[in-house]
Structure formats: structure tokens, C-alpha cells
N, C-alpha and C. Protein backbone atom coordinates (compact mmCIF):
# COMPACT_ATOMS: atom_id res chain seq x y z
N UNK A 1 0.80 -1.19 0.00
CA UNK A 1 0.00 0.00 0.00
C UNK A 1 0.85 1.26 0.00
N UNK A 2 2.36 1.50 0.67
CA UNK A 2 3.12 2.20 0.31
C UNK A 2 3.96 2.11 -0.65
N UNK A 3 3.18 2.53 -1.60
CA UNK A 3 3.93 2.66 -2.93
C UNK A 3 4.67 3.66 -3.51
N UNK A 4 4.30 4.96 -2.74
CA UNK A 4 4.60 5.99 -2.99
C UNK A 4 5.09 6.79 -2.18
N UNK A 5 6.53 7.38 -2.41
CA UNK A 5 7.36 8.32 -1.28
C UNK A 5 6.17 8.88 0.08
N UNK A 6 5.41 9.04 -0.91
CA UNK A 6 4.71 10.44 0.25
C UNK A 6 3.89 9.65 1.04
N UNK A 7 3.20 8.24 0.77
CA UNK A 7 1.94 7.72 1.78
C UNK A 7 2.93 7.28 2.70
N UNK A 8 4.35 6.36 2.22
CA UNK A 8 5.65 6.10 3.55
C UNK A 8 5.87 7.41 4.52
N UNK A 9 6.03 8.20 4.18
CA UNK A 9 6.74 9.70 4.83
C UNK A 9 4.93 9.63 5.91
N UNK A 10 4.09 9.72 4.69
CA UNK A 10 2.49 10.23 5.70
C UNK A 10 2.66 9.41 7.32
N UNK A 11 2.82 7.66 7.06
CA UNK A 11 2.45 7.14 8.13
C UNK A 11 3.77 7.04 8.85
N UNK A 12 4.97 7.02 8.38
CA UNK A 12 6.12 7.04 9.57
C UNK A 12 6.54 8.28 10.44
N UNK A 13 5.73 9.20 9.71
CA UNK A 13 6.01 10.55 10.64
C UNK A 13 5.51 10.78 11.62
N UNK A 14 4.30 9.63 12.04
CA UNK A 14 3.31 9.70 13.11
C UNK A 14 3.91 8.55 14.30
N UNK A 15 5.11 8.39 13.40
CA UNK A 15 5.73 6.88 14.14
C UNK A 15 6.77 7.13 15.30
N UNK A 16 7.58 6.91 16.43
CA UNK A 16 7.74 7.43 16.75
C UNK A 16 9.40 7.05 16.63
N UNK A 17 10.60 7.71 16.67
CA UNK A 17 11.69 7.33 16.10
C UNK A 17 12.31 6.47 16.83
N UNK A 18 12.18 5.70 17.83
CA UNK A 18 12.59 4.82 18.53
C UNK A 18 11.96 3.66 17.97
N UNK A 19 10.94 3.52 17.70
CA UNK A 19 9.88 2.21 16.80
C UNK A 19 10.63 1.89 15.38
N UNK A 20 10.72 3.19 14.76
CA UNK A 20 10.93 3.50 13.36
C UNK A 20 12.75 2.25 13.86
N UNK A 21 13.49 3.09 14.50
CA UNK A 21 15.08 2.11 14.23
C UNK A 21 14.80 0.72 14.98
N UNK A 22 13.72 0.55 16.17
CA UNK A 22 13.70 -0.71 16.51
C UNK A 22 12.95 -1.87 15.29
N UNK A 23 11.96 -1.29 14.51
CA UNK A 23 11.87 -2.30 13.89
C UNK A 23 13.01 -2.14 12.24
N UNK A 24 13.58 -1.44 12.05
CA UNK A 24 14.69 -1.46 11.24
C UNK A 24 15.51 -2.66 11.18
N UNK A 25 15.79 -2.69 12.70
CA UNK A 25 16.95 -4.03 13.09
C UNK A 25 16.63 -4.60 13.58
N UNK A 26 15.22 -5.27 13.67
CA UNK A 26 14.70 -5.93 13.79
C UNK A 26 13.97 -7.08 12.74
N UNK A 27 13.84 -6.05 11.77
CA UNK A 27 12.70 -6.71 10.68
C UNK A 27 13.42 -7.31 9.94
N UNK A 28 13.26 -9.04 9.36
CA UNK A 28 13.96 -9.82 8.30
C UNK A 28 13.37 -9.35 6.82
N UNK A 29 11.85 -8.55 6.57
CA UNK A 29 11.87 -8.50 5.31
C UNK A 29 12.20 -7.15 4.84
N UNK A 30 13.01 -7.67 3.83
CA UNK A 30 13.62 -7.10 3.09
C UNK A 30 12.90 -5.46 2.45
N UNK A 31 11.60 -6.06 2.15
CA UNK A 31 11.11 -4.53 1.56
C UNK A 31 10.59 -3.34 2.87
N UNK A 32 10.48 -3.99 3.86
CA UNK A 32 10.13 -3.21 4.86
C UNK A 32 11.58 -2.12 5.76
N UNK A 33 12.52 -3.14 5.45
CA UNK A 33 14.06 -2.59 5.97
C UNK A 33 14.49 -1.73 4.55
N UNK A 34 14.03 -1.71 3.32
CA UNK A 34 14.33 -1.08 2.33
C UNK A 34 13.29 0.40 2.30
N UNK A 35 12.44 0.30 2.81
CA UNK A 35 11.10 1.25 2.86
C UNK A 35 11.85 2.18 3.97
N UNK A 36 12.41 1.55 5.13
CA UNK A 36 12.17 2.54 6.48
C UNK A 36 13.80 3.63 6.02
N UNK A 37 14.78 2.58 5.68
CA UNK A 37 15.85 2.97 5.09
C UNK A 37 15.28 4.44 4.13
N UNK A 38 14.75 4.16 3.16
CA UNK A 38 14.03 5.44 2.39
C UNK A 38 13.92 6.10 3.20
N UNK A 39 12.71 5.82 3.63
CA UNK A 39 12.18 7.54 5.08
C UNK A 39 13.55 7.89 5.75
N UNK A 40 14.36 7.32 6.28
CA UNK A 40 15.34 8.07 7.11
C UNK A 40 16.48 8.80 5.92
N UNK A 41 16.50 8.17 5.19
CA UNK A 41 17.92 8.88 4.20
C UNK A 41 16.83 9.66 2.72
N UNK A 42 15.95 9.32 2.40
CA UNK A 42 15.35 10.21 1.41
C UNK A 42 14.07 11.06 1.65
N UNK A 43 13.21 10.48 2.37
CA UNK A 43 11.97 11.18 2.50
C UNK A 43 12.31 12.28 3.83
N UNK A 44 13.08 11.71 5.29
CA UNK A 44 12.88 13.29 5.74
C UNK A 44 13.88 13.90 5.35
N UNK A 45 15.23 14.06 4.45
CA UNK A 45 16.07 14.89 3.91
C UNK A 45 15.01 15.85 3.16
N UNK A 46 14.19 15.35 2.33
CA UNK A 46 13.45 15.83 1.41
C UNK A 46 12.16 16.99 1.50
N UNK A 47 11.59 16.02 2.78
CA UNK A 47 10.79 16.96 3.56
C UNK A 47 11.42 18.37 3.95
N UNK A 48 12.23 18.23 5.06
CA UNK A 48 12.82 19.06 5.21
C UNK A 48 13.35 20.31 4.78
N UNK A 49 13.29 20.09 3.10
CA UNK A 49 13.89 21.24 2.02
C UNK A 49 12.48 22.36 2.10
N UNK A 50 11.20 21.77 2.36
CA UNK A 50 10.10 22.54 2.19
C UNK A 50 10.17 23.30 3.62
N UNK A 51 10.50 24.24 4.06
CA UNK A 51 10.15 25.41 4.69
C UNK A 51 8.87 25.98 4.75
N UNK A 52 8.75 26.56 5.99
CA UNK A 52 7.67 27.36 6.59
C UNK A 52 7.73 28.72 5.71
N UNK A 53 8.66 29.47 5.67
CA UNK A 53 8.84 30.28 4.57
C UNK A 53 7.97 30.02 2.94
N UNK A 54 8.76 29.09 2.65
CA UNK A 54 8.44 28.54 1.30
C UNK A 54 6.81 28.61 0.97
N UNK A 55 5.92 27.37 2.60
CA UNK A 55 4.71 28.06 2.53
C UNK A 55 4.03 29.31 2.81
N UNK A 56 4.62 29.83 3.38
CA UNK A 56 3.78 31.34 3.78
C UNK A 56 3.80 32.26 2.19
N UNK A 57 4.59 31.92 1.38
CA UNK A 57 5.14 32.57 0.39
C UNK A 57 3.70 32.32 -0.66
N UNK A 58 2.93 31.12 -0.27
CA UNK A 58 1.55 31.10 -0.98
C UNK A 58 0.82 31.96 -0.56
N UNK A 59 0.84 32.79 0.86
CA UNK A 59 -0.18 33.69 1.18
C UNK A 59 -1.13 32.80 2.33
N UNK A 60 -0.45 31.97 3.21
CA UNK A 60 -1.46 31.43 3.59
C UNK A 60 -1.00 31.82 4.88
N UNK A 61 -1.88 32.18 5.97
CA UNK A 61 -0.99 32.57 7.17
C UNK A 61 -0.69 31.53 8.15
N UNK A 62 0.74 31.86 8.93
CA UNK A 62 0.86 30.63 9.41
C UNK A 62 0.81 30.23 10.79
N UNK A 63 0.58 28.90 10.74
CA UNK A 63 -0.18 28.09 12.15
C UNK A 63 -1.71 28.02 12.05
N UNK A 64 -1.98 28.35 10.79
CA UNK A 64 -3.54 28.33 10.52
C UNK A 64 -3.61 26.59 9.42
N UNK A 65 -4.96 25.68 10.05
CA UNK A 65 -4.87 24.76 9.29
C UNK A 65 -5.23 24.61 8.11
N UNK A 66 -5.20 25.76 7.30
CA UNK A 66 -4.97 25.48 5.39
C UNK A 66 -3.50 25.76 5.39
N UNK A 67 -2.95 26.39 6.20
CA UNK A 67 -0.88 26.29 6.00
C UNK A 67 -0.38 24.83 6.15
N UNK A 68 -0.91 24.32 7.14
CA UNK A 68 -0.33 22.97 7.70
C UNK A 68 -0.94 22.13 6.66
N UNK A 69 -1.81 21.84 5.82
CA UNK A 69 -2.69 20.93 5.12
C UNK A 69 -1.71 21.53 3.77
N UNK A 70 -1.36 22.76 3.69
CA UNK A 70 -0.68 23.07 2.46
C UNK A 70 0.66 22.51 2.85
N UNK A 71 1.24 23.05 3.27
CA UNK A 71 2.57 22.77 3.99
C UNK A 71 2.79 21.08 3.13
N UNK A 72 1.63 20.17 4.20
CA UNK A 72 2.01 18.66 3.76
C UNK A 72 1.57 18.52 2.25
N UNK A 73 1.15 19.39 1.24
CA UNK A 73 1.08 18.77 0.16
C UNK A 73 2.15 19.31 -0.86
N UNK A 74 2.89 20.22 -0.39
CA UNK A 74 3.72 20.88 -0.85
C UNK A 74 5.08 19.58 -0.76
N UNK A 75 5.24 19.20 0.61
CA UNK A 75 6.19 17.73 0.63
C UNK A 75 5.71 16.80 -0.21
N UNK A 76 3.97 16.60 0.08
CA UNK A 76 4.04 15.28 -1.25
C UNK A 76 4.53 15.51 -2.23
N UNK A 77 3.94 16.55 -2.51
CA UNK A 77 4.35 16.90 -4.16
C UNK A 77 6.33 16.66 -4.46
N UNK A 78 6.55 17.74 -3.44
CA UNK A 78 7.86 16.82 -3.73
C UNK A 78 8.63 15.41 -3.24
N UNK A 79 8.24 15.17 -2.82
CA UNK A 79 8.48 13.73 -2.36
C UNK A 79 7.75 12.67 -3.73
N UNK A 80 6.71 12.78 -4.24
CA UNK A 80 6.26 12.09 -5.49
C UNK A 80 7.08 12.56 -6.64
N UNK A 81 7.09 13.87 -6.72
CA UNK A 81 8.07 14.41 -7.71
C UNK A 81 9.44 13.24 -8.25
N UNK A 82 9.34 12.42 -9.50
CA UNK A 82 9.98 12.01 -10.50
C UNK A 82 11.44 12.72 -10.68
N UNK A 83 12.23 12.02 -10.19
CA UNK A 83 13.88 12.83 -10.43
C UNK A 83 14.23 13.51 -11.97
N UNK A 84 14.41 14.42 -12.33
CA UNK A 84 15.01 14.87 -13.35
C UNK A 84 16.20 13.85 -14.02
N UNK A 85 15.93 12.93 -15.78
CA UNK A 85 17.40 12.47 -15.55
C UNK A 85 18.68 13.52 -16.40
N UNK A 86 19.61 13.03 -16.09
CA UNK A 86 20.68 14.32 -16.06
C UNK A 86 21.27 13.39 -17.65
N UNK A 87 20.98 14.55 -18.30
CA UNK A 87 22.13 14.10 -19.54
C UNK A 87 23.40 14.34 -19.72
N UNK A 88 23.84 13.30 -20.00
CA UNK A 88 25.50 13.31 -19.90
C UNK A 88 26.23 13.46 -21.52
N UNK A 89 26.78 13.95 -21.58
CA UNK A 89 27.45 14.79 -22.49
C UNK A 89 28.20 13.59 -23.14
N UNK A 90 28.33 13.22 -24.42
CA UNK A 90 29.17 12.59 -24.98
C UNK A 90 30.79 13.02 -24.99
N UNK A 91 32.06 12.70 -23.92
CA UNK A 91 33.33 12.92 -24.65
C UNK A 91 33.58 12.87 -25.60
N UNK A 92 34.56 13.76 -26.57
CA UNK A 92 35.44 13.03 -27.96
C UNK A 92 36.09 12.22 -27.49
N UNK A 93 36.28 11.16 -28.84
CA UNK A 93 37.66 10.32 -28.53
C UNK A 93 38.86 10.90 -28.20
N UNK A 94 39.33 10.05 -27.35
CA UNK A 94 40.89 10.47 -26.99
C UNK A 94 41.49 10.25 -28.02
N UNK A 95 42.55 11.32 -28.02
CA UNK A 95 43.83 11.61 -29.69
C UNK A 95 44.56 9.75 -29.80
N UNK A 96 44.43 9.71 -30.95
CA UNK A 96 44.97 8.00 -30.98
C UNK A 96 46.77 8.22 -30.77
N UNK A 97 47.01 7.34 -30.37
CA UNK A 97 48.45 7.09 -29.71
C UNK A 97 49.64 7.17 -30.87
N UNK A 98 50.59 7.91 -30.91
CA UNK A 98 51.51 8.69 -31.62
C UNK A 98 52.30 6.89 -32.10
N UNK A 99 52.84 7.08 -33.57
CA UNK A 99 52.99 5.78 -33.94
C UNK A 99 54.15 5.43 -33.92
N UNK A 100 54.44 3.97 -33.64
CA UNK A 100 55.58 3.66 -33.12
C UNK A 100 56.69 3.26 -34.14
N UNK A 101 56.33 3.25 -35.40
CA UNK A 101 57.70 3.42 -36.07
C UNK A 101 57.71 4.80 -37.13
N UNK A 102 58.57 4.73 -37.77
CA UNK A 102 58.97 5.76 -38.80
C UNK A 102 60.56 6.16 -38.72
N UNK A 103 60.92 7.32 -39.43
CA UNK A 103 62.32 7.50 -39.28
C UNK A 103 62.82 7.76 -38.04
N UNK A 104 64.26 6.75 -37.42
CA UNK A 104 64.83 6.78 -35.78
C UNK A 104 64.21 6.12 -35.47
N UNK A 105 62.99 5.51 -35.42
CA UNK A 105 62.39 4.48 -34.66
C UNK A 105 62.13 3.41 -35.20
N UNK A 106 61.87 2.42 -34.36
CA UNK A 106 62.14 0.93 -34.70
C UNK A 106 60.59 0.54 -33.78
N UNK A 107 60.04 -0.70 -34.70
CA UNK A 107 58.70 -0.69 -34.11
C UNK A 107 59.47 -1.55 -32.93
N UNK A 108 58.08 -2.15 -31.84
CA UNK A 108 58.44 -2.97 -30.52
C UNK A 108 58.64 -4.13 -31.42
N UNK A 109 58.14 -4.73 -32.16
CA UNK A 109 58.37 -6.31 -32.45
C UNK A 109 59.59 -6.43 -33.47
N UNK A 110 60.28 -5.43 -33.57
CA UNK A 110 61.64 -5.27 -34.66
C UNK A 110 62.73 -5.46 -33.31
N UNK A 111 62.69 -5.14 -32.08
CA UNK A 111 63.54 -5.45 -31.19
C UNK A 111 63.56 -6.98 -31.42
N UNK A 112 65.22 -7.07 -30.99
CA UNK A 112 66.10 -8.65 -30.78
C UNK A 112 66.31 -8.90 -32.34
N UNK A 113 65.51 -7.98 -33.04
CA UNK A 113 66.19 -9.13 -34.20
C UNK A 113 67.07 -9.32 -35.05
């Protein structure tokens, strides 16, 4: 049912952070120790970027509950928010390697003989 950054972030934030690491190292399955892992290293980093500022900046005043109801959809949104992917620039080839015989030089497999 948590499929999505923001319904994980919704119900572990109500969780309390001693629960949240006891069942971490506790729990054998795998997607549940992969889920809580998320919330601690991506979802509240993420949260976090959204500021009280940021909402008041809609006009909503704050400590009033359309700020706080905005506030949390302002995190979903970014927390659902799809990563940008980053295009990577094709290098040129590197200059091909200066050649090993011609005049004064002797190729490698002309040695010993």
C-alpha cells in the first residue's frame, strides 16, 4: 500500500523514532528494511527542504490549518516528484596514440632481431 514516497513519509512521521530504528533491526523482510531505510535517508532529507517560509510565500498565514494541510502537500508533491534524468554529455575520442615506427624508430616487435 506504500507505494509511494509520500503515503511512507504520511504514516512514519506519526511513528515514533525509537519504533521506526527498533523495527529497522529488527525486521527480516527485506522490503520493509528497504522502505524505512528510504524515510530516514530520502523522505525526511526531502521533507525538510520545504520550509515554513516557502509556505507562507503562498499567502497562507501561518499556524492556521490550510498552512499545515498546504505545507504537507507541498512535501508530497515533492516527495512524489519524478527525479530529473541528467544528460551526460558525450566525450570526444581520446587523440589516438603517436605511432611507433617511422624514421629513428624501430617498431616494438623489430627489437632482438
Amino acid at each position: 500500500r506504500l507505494s509511494r514516497p509520500s503515503a511512507a513519509y504520511s504514516l512514519l512521521s506519526k511513528v515514533p523514532g525509537e519504533i521506526v530504528f527498533f523495527v529497522l533491526m529488527r525486521s527480516s523482510q527485506r522490503v520493509v528494511v528497504d522502505r524505512l531505510k528510504n524515510y530516514l535517508t530520502k523522505y525526511l532529507p526531502t521533507a525538510q527542504e520545504v520550509t515554513d517560509r516557502d509556505v507562507a510565500e503562498q499567502g497562507v498565514e501561518p499556524g492556521s490549518p490550510k498552512f499545515l494541510k498546504l505545507r504537507q502537500q507541498m512535501i508530497n508533491a515533492k516527495l512524489d516528484a519524478r527525479p530529473k534524468k541528467v544528460v551526460v554529455e558525450e566525450l570526444p575520442p581520446p587523440p589516438s596514440p603517436a605511432p611507433t615506427t617511422g624514421p629513428g624508430r624501430r617498431s616494438i616487435s623489430s627489437f632482438g632481431r
